[in-house]
C-alpha atoms as a PDB file:
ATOM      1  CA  UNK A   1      65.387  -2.309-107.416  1.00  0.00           C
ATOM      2  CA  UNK A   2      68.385  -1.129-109.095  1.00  0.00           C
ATOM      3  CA  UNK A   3      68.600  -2.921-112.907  1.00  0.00           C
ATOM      4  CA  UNK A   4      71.535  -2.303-114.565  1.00  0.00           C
ATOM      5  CA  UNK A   5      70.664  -1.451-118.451  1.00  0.00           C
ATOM      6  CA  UNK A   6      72.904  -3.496-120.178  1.00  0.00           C
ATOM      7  CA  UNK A   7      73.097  -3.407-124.138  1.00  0.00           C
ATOM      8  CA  UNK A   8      73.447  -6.908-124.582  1.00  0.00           C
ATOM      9  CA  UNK A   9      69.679  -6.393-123.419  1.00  0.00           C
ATOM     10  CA  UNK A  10      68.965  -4.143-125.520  1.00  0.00           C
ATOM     11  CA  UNK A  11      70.470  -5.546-128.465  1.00  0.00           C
ATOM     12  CA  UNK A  12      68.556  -8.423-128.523  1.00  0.00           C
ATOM     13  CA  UNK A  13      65.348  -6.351-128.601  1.00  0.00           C
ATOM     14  CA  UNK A  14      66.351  -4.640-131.259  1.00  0.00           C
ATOM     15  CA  UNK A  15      67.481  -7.514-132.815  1.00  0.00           C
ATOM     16  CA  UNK A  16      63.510  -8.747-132.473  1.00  0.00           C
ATOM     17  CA  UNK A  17      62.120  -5.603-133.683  1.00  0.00           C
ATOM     18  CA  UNK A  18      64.469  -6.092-136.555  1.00  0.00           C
ATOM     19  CA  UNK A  19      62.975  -9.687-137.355  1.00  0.00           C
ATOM     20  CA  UNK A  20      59.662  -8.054-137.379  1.00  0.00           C
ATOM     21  CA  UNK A  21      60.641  -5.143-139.346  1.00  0.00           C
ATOM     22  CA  UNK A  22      59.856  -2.875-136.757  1.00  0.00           C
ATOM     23  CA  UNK A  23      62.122  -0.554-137.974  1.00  0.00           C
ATOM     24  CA  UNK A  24      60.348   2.902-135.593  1.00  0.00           C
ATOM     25  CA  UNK A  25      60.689   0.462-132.618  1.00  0.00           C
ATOM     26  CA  UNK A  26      63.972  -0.436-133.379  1.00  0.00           C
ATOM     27  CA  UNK A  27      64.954   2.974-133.300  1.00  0.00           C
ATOM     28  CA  UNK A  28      63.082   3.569-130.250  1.00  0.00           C
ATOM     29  CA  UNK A  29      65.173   1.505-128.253  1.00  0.00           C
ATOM     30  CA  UNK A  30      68.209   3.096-129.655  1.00  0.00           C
ATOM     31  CA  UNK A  31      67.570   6.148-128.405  1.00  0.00           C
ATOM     32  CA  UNK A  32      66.348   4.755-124.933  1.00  0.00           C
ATOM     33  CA  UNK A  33      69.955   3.377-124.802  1.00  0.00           C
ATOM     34  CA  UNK A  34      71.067   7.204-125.902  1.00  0.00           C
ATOM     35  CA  UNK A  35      68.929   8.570-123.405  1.00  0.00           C
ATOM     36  CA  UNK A  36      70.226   6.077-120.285  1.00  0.00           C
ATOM     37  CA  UNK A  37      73.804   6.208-121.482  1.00  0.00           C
ATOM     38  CA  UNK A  38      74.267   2.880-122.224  1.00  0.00           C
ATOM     39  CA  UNK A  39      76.721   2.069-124.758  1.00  0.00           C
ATOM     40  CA  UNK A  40      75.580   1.449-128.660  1.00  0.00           C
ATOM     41  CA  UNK A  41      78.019  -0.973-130.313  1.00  0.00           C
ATOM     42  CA  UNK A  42      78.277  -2.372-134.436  1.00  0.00           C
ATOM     43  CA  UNK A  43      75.613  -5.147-133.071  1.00  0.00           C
ATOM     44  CA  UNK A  44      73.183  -2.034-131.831  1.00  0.00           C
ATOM     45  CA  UNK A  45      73.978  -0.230-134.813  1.00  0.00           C
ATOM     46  CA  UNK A  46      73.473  -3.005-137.673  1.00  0.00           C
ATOM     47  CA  UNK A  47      70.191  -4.308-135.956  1.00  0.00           C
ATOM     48  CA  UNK A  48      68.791  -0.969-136.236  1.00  0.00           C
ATOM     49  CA  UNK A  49      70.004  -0.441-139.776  1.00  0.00           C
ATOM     50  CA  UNK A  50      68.964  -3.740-140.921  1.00  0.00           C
ATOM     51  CA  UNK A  51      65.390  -2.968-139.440  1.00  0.00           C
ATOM     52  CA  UNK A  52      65.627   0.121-141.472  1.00  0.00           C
ATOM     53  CA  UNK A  53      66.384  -2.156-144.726  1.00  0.00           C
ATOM     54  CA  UNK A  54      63.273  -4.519-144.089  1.00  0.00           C
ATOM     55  CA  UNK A  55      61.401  -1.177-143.344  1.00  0.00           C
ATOM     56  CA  UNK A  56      62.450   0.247-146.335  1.00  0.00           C
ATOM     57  CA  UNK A  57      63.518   3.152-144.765  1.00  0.00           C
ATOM     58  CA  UNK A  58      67.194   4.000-146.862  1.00  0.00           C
ATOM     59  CA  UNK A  59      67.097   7.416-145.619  1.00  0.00           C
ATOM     60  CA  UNK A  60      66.984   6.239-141.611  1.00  0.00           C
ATOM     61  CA  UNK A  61      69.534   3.584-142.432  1.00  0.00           C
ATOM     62  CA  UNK A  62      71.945   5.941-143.966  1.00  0.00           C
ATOM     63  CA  UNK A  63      71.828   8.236-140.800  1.00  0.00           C
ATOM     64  CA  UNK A  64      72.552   5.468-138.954  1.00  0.00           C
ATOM     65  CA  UNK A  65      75.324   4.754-140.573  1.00  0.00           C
ATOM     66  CA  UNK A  66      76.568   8.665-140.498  1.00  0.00           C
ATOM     67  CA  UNK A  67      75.919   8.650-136.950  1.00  0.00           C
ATOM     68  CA  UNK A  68      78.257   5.368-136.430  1.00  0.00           C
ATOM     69  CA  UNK A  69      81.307   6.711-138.192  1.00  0.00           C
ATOM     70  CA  UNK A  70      80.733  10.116-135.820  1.00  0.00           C
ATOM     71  CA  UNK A  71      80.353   7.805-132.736  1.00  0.00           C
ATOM     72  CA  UNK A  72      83.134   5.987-133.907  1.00  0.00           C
ATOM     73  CA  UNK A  73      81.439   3.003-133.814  1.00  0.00           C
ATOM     74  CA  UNK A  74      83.427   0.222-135.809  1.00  0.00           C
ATOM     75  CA  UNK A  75      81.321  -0.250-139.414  1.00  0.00           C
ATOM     76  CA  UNK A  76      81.817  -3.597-140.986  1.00  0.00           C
ATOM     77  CA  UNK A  77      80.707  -5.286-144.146  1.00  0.00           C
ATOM     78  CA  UNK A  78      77.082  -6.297-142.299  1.00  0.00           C
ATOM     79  CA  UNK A  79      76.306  -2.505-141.855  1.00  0.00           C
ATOM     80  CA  UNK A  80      77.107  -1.565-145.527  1.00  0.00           C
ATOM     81  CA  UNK A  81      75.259  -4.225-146.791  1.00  0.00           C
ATOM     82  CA  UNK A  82      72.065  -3.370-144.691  1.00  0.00           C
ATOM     83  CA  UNK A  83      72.627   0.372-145.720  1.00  0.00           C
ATOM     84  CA  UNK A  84      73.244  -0.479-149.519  1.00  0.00           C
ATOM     85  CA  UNK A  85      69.910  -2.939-149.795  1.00  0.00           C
ATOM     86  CA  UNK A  86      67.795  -0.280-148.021  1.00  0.00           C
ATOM     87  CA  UNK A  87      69.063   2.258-150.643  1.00  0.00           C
ATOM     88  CA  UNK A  88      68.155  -0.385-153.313  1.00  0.00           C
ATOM     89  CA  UNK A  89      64.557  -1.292-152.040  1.00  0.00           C
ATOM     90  CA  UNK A  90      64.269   2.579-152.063  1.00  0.00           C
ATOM     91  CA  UNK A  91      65.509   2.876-155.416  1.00  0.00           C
ATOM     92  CA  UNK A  92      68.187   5.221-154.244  1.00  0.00           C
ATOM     93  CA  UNK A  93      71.200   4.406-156.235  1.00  0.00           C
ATOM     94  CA  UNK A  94      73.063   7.919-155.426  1.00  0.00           C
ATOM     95  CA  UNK A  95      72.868   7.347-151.901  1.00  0.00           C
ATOM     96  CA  UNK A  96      73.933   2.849-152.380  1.00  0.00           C
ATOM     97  CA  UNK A  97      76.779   4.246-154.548  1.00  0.00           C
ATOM     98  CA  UNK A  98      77.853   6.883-151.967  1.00  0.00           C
ATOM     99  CA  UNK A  99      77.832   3.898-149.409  1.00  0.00           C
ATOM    100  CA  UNK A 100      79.665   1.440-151.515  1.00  0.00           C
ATOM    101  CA  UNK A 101      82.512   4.461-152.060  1.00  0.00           C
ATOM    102  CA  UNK A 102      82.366   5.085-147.947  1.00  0.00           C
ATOM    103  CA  UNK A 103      82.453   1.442-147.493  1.00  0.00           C
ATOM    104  CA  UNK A 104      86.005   1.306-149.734  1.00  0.00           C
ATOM    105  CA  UNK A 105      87.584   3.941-148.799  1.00  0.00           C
ATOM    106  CA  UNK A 106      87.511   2.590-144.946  1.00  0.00           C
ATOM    107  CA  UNK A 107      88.901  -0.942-145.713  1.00  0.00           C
ATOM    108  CA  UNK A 108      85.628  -2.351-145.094  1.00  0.00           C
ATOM    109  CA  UNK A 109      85.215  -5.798-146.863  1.00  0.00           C
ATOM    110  CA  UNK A 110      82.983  -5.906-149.649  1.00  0.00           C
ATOM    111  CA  UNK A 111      80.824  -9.175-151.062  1.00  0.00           C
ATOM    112  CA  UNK A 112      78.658 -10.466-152.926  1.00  0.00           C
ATOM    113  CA  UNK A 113      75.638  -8.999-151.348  1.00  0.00           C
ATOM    114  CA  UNK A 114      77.075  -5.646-151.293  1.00  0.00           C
ATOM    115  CA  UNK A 115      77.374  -5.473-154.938  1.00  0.00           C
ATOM    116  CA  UNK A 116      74.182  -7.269-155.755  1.00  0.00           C
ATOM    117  CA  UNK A 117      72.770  -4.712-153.904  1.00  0.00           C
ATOM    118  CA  UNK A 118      74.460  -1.214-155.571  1.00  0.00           C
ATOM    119  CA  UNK A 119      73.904  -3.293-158.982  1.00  0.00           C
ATOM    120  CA  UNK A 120      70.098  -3.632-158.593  1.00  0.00           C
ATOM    121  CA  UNK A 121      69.589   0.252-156.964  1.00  0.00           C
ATOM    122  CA  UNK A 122      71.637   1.124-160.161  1.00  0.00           C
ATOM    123  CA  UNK A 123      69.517  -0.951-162.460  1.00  0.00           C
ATOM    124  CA  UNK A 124      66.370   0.308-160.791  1.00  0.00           C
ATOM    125  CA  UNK A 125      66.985   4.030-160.847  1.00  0.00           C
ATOM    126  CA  UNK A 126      67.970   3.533-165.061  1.00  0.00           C
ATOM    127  CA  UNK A 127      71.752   3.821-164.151  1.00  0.00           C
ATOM    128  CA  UNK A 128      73.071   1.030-166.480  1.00  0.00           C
ATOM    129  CA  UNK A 129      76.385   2.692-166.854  1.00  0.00           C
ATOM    130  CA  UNK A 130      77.360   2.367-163.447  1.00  0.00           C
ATOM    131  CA  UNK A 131      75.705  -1.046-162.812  1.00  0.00           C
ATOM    132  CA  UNK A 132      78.191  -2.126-165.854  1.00  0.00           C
ATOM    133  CA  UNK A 133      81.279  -0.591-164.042  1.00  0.00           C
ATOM    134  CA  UNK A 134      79.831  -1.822-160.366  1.00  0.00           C
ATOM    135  CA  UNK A 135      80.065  -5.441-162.291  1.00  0.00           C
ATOM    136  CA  UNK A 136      83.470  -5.080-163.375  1.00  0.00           C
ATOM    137  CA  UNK A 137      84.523  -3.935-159.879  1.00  0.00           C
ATOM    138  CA  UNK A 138      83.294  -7.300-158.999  1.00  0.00           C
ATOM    139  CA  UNK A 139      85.278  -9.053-161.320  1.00  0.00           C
ATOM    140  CA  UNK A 140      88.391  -6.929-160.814  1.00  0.00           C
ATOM    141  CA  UNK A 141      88.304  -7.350-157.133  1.00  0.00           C
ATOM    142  CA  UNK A 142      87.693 -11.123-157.378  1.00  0.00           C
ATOM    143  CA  UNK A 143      84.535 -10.959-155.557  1.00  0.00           C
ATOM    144  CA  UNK A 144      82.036 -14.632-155.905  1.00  0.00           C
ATOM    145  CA  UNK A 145      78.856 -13.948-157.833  1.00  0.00           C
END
């Protein structure tokens, strides 16, 4: 019986797991697709952060997200905004700000969720400095609130 492991397979899976904030699941499969060599893509990568987010794992997410940019797996605006609201619900403004800076810096369209995000892990961790200048980046770079 030879099944081809696919990761359009896989990613729907983790796509599930990711709807049922599964998040240890979630990254259970993505190392079964490590394991069997099949290819993780930016749809692998941003189900598994996202179940990371609704986990409220930050610190998973953000390895994710490290071990994208090493795979060179494309990053795109869906990723950062996973990564930054897992930092928020973690109240880990450091590491949302970090992301938001990572996010810039590679051309990576930013939006409204993004900085709702970076504002509120600011806001939460007492940071009201940077929430301030977070909002005028918003303004500045034309984003919709």
């Amino acid at each position: 019986f030879g099944v081809e492991l696919r990761n359009i397979t896989f990613n729907a899976v983790i796509s599930a797991f990711e709807k049922g904030a599964q998040w240890e699941r979630a990254l259970q499969f993505v190392s079964v697709m490590m394991q069997n060599s099949v290819q993780l893509d930016t749809i692998t990568f941003n189900a598994a952060v996202s179940a990371c987010e609704k986990g409220g794992t930050w610190e998973r997410a953000s390895l994710l997200v490290n071990v994208m940019a090493q795979s060179e797996v494309e990053l795109d605006t869906i990723t950062f905004d996973a990564a930054i609201s897992a930092c928020e619900k973690g109240c880990a403004w450091e590491h949302a700000l970090r992301l938001l800076c990572v996010m810039m810096h590679s051309n990576v369209d930013s939006n409204t969720i993004t900085f709702n995000a970076a504002i509120s892990a600011c806001v939460k961790g007492g940071e009201w400095e940077n929430a301030m200048h977070l909002v005028s980046s918003m303004v500045q770079k034309k984003v919709e609130r």
